[in-house]
PDB file of N, CA and C in Angstrom:
ATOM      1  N   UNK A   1     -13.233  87.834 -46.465  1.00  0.00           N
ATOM      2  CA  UNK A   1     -13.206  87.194 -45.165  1.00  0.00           C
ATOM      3  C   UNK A   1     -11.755  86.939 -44.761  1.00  0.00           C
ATOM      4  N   UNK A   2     -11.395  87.085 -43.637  1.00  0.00           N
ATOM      5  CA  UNK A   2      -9.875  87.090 -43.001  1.00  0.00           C
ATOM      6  C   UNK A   2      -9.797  85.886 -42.689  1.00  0.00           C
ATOM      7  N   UNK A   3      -8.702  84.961 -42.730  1.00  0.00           N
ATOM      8  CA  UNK A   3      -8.312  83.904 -42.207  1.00  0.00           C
ATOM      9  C   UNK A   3      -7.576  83.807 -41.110  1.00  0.00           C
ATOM     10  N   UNK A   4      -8.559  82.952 -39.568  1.00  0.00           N
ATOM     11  CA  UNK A   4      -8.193  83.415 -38.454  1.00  0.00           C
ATOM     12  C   UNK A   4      -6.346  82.121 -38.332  1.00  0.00           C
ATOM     13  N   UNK A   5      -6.393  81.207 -39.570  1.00  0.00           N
ATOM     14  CA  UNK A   5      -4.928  81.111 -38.940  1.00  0.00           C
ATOM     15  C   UNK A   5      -3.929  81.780 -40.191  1.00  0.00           C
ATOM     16  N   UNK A   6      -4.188  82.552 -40.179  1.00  0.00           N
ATOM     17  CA  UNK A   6      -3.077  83.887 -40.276  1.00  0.00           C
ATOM     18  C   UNK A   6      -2.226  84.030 -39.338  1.00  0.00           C
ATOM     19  N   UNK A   7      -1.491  84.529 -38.840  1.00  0.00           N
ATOM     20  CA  UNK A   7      -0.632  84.729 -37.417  1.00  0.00           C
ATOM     21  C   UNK A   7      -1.070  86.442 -37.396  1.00  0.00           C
ATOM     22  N   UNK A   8      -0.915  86.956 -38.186  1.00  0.00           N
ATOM     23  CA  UNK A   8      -1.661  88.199 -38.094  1.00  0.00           C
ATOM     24  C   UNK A   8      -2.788  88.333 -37.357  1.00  0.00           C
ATOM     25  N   UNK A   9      -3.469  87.692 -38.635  1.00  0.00           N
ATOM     26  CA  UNK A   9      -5.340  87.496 -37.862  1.00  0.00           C
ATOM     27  C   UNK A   9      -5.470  87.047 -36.665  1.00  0.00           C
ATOM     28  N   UNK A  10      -4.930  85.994 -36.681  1.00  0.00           N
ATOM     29  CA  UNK A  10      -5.151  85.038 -35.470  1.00  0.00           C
ATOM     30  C   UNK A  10      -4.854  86.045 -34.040  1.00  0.00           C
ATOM     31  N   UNK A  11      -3.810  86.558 -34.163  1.00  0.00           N
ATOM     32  CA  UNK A  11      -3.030  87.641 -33.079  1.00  0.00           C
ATOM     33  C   UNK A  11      -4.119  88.440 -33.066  1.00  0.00           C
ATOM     34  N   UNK A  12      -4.643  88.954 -33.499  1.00  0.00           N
ATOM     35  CA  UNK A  12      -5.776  90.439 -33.674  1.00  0.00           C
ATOM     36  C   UNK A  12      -6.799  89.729 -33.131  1.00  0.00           C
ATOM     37  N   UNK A  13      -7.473  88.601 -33.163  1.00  0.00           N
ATOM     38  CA  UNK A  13      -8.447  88.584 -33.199  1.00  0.00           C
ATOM     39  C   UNK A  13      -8.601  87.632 -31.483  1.00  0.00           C
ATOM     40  N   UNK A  14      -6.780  87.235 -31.003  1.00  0.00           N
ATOM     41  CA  UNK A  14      -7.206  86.613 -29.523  1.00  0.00           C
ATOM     42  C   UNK A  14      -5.921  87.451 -28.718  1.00  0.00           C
ATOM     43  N   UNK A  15      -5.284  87.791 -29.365  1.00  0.00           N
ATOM     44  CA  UNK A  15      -3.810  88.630 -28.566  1.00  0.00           C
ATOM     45  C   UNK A  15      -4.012  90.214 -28.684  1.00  0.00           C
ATOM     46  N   UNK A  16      -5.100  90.250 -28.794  1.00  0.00           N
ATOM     47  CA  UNK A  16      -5.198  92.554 -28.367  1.00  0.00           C
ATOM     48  C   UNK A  16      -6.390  92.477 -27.194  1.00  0.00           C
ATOM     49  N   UNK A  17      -6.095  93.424 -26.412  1.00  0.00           N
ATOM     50  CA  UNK A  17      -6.802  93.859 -24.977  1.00  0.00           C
ATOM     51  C   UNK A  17      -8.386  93.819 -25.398  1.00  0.00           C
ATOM     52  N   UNK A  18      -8.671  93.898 -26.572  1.00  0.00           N
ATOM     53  CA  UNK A  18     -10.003  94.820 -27.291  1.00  0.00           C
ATOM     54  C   UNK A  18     -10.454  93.456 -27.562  1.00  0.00           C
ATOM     55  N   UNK A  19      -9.898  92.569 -27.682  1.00  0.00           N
ATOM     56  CA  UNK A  19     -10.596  91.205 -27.703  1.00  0.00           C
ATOM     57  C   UNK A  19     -10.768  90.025 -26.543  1.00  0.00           C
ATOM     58  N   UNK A  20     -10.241  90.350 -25.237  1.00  0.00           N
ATOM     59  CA  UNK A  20      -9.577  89.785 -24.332  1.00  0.00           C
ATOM     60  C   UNK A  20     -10.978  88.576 -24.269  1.00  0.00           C
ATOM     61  N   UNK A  21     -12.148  89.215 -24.093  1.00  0.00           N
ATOM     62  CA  UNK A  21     -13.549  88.325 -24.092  1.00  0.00           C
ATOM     63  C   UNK A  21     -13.604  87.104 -24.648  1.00  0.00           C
ATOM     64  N   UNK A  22     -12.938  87.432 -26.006  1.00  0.00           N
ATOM     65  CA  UNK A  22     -12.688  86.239 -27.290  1.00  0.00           C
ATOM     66  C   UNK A  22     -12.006  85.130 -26.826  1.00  0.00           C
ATOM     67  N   UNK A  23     -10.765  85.672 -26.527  1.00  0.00           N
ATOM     68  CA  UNK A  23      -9.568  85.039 -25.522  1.00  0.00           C
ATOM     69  C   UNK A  23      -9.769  83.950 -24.458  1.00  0.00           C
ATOM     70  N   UNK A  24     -10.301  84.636 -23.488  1.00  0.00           N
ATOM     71  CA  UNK A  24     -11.280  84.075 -21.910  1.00  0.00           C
ATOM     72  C   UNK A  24     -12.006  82.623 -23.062  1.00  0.00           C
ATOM     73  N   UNK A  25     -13.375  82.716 -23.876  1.00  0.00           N
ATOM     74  CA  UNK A  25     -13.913  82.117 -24.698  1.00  0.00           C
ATOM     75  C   UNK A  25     -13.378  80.790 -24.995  1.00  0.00           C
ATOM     76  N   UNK A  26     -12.301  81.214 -25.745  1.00  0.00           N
ATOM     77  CA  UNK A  26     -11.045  79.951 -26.594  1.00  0.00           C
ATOM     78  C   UNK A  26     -10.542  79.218 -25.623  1.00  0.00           C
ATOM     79  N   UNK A  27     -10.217  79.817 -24.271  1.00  0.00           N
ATOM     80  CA  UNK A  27      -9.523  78.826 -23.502  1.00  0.00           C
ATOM     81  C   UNK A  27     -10.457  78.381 -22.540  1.00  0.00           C
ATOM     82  N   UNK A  28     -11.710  78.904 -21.828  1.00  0.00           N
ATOM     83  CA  UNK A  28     -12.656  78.324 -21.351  1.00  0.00           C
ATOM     84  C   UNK A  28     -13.261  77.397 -22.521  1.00  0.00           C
ATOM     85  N   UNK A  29     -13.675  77.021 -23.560  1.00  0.00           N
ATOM     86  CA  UNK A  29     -14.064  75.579 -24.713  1.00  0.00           C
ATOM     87  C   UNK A  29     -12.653  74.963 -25.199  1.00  0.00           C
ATOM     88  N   UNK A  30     -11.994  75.166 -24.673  1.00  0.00           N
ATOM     89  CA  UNK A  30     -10.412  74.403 -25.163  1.00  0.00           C
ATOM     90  C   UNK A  30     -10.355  73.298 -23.652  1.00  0.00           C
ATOM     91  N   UNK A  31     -10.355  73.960 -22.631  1.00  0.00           N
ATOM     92  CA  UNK A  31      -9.825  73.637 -21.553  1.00  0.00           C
ATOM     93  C   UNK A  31     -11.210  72.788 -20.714  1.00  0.00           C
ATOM     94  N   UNK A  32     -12.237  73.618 -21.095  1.00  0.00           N
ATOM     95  CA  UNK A  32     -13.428  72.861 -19.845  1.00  0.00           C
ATOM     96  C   UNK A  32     -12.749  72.577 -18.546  1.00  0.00           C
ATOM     97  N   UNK A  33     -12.476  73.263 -17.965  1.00  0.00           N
ATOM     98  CA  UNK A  33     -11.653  73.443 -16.596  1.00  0.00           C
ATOM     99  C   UNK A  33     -13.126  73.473 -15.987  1.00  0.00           C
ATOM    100  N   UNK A  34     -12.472  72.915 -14.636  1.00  0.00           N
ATOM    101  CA  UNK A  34     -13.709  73.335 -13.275  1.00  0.00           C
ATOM    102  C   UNK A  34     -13.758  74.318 -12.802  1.00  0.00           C
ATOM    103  N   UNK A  35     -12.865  75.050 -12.945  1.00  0.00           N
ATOM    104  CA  UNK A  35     -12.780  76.625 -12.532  1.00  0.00           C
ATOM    105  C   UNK A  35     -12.216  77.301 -13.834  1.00  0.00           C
ATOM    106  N   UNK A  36     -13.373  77.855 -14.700  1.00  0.00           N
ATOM    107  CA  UNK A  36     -12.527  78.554 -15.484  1.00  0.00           C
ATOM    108  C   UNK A  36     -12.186  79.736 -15.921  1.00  0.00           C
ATOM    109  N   UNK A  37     -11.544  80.440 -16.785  1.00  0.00           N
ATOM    110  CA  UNK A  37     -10.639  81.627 -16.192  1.00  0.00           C
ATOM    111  C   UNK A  37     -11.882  82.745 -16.762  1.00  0.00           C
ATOM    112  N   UNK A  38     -11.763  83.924 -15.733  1.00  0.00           N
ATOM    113  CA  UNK A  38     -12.438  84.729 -15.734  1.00  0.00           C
ATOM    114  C   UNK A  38     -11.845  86.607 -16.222  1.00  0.00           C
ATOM    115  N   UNK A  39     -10.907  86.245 -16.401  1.00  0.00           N
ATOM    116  CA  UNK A  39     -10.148  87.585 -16.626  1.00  0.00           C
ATOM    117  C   UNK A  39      -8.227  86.691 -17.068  1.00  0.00           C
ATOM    118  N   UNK A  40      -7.872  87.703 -18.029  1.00  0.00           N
ATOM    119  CA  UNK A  40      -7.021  87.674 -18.867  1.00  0.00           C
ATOM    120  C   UNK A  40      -5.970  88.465 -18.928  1.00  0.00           C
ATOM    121  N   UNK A  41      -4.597  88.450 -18.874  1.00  0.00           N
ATOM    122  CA  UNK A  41      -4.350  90.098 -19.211  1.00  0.00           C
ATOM    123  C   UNK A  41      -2.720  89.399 -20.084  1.00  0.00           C
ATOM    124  N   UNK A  42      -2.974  89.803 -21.422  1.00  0.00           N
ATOM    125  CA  UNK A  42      -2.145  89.418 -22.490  1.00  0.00           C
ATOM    126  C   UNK A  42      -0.718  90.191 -21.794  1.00  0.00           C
ATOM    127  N   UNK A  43       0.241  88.873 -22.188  1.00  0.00           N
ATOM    128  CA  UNK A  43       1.546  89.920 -22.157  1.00  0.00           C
ATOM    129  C   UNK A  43       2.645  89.768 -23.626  1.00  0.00           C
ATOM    130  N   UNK A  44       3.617  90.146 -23.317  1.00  0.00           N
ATOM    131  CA  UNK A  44       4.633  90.276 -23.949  1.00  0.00           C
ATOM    132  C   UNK A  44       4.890  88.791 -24.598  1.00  0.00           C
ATOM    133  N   UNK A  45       4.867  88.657 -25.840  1.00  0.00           N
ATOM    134  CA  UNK A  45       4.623  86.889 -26.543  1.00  0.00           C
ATOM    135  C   UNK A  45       6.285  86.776 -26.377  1.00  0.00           C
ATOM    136  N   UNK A  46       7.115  87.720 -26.630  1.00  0.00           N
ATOM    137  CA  UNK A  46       8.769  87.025 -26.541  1.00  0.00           C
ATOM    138  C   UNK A  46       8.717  86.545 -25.237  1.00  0.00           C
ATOM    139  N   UNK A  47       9.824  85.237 -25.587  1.00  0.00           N
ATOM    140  CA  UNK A  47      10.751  84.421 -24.671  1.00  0.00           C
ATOM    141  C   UNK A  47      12.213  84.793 -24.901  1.00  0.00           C
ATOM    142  N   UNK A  48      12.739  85.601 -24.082  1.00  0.00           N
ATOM    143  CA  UNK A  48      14.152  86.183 -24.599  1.00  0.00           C
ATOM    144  C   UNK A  48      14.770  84.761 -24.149  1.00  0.00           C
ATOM    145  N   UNK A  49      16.162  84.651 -24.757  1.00  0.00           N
ATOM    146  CA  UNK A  49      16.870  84.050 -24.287  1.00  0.00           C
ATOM    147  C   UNK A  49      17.774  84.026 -22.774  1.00  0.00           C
ATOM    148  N   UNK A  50      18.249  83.636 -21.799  1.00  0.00           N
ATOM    149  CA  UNK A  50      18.730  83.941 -20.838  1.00  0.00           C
ATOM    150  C   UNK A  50      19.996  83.831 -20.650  1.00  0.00           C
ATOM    151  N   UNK A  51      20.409  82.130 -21.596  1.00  0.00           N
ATOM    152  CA  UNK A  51      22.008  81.781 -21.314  1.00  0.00           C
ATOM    153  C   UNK A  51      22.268  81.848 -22.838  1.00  0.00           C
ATOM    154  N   UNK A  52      23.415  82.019 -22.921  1.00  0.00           N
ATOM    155  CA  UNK A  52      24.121  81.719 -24.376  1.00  0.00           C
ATOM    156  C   UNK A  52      23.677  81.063 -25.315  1.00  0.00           C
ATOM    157  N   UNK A  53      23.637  79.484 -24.332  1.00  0.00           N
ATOM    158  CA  UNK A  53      23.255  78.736 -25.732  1.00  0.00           C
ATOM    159  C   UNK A  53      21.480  78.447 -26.018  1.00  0.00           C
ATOM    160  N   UNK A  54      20.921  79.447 -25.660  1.00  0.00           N
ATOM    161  CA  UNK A  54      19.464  79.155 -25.241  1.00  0.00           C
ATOM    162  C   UNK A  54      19.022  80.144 -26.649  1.00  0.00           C
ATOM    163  N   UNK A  55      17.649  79.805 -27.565  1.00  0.00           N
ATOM    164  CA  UNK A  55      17.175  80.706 -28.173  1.00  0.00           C
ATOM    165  C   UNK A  55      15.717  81.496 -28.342  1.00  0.00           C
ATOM    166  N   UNK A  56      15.990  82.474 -28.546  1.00  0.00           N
ATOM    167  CA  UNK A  56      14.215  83.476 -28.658  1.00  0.00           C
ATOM    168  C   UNK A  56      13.270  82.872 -29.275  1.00  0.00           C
ATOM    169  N   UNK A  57      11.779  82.491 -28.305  1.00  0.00           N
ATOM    170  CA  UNK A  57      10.616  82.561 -29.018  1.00  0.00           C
ATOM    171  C   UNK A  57       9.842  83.334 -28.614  1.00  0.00           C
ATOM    172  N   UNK A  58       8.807  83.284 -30.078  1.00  0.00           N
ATOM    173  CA  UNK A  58       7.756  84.036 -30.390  1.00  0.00           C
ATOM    174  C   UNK A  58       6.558  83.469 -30.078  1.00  0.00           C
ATOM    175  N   UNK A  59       5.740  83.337 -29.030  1.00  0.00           N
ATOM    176  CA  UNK A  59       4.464  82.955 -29.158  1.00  0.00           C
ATOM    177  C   UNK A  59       3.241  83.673 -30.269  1.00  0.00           C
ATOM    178  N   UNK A  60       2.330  82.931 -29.940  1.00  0.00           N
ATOM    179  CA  UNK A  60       1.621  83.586 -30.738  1.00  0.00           C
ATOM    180  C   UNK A  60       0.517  84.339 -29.796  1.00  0.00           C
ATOM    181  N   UNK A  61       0.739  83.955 -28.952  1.00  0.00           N
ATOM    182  CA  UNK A  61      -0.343  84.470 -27.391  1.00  0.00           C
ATOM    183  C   UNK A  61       0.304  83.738 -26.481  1.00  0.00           C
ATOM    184  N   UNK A  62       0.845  85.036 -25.187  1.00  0.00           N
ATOM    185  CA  UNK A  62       0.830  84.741 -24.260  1.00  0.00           C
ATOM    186  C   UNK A  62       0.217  85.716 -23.175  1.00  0.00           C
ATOM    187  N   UNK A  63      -0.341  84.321 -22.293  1.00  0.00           N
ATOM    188  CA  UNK A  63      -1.519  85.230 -20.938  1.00  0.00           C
ATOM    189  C   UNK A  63      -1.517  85.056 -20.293  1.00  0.00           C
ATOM    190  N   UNK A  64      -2.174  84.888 -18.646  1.00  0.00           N
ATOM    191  CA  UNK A  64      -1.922  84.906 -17.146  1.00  0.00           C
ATOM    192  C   UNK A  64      -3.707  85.639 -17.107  1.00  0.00           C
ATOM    193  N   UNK A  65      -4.237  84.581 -16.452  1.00  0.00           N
ATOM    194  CA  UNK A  65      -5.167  84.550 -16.111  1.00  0.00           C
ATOM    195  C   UNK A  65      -5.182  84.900 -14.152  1.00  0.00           C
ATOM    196  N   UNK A  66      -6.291  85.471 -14.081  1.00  0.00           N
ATOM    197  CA  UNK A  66      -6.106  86.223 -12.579  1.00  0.00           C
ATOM    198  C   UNK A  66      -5.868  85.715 -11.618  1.00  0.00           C
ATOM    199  N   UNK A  67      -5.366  84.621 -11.531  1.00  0.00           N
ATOM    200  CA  UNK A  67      -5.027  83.547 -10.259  1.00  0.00           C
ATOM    201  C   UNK A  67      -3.628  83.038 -10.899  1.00  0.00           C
ATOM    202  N   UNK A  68      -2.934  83.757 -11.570  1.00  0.00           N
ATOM    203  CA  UNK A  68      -1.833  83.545 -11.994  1.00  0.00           C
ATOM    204  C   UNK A  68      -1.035  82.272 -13.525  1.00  0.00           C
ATOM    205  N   UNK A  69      -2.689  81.756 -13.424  1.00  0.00           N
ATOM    206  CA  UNK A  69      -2.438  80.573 -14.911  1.00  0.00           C
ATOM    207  C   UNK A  69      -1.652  81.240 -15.514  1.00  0.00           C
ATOM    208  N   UNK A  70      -0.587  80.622 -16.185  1.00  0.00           N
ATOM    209  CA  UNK A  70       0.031  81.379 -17.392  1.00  0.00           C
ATOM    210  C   UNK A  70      -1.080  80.557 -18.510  1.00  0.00           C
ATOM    211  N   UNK A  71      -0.681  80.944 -20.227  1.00  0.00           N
ATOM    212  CA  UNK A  71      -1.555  80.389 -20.943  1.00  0.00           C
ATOM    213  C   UNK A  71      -0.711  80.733 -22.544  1.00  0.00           C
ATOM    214  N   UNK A  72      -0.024  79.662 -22.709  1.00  0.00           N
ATOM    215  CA  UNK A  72       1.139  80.020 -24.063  1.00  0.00           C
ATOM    216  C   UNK A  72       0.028  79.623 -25.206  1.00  0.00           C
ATOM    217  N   UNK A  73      -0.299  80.597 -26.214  1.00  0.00           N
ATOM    218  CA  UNK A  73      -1.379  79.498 -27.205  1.00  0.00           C
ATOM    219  C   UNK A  73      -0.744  80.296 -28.124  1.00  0.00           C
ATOM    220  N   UNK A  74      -0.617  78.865 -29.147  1.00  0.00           N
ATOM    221  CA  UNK A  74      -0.028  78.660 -30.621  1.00  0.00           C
ATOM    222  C   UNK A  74      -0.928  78.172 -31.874  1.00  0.00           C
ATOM    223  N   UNK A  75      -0.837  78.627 -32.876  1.00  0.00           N
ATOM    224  CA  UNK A  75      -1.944  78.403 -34.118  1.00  0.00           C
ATOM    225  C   UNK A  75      -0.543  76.979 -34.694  1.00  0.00           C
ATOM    226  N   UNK A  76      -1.301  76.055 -34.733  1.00  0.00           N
ATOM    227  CA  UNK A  76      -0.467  75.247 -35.512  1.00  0.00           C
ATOM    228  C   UNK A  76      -1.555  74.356 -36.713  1.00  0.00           C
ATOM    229  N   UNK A  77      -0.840  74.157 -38.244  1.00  0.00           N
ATOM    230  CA  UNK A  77      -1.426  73.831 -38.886  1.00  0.00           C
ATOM    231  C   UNK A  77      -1.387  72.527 -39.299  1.00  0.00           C
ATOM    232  N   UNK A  78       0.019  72.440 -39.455  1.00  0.00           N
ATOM    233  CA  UNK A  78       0.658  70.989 -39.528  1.00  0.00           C
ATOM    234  C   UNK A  78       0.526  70.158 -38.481  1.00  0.00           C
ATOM    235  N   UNK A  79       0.957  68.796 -38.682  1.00  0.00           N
ATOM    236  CA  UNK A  79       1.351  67.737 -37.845  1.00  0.00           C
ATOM    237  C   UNK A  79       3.015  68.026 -37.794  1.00  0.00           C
ATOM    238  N   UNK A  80       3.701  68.205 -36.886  1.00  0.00           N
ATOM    239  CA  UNK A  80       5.651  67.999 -36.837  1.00  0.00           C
ATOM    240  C   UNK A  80       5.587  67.142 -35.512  1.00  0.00           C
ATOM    241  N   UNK A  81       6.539  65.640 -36.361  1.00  0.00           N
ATOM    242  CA  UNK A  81       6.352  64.588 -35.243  1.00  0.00           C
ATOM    243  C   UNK A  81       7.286  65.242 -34.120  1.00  0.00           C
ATOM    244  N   UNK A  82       8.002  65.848 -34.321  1.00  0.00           N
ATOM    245  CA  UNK A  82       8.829  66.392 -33.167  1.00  0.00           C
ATOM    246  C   UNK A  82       8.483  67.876 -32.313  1.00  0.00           C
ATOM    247  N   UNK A  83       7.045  68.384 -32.617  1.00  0.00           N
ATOM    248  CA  UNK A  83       6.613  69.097 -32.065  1.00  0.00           C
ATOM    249  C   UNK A  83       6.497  69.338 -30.260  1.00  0.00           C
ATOM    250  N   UNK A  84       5.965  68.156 -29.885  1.00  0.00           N
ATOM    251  CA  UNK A  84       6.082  67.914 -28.030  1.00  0.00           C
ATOM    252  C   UNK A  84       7.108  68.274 -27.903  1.00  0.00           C
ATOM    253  N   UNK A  85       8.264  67.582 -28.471  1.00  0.00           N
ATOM    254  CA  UNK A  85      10.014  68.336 -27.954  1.00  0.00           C
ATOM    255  C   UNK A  85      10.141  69.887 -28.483  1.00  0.00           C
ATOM    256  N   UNK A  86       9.804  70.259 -29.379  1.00  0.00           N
ATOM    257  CA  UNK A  86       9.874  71.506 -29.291  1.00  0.00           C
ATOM    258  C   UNK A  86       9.555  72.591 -28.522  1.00  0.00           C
ATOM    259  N   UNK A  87       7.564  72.161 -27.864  1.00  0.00           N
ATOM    260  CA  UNK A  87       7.202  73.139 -27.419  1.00  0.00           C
ATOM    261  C   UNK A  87       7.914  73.141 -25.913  1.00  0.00           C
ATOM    262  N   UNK A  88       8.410  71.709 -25.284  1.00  0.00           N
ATOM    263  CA  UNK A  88       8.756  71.705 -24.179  1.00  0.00           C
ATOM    264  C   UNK A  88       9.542  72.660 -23.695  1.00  0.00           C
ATOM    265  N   UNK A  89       9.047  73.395 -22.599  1.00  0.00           N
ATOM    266  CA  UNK A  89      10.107  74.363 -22.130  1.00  0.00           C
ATOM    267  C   UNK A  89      10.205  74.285 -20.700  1.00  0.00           C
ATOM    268  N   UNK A  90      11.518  73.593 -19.869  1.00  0.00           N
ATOM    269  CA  UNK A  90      11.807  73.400 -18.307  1.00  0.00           C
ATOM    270  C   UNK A  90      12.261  74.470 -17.924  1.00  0.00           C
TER     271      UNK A  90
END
């Protein structure tokens, strides 16, 4: 049996086109939105850097749902009290 928080697994099994259904799924029971998303289309998980002192991340899924939602989703296992400041991005 595969372990879906793998970053591998996890990626395969909500970040490939061939699963997009799965995807839609996780964030429609995550979110319970009043309108919720009906189509998906995975992109490119890098965040290049832009200025000098700025650095590259890796999501673990990133998406844009058809009305333009973006949708950054990360497998996290731990508690890191300084996580909120991390993920923050202005």
């Amino acid at each position: 049996m595969l372990d879906p928080t793998i970053d591998i697994v996890f990626r395969s099994l909500l970040g490939s086109e061939a699963n997009e259904d799965v995807l839609i799924f996780v964030i429609n029971a995550v979110l319970q939105a009043e309108k919720p998303v009906v189509s998906v289309r995975i992109r490119n998980p890098f965040n290049l850097a832009q200025y000098k002192k700025e650095k590259v991340s890796i999501l673990d899924i990133k998406a844009v749902d058809s009305e333009g939602r973006p949708f950054d989703i990360e497998m996290q296992l731990l508690h890191h009290a300084f996580y909120g400041r991390r993920a923050l991005y202005l």
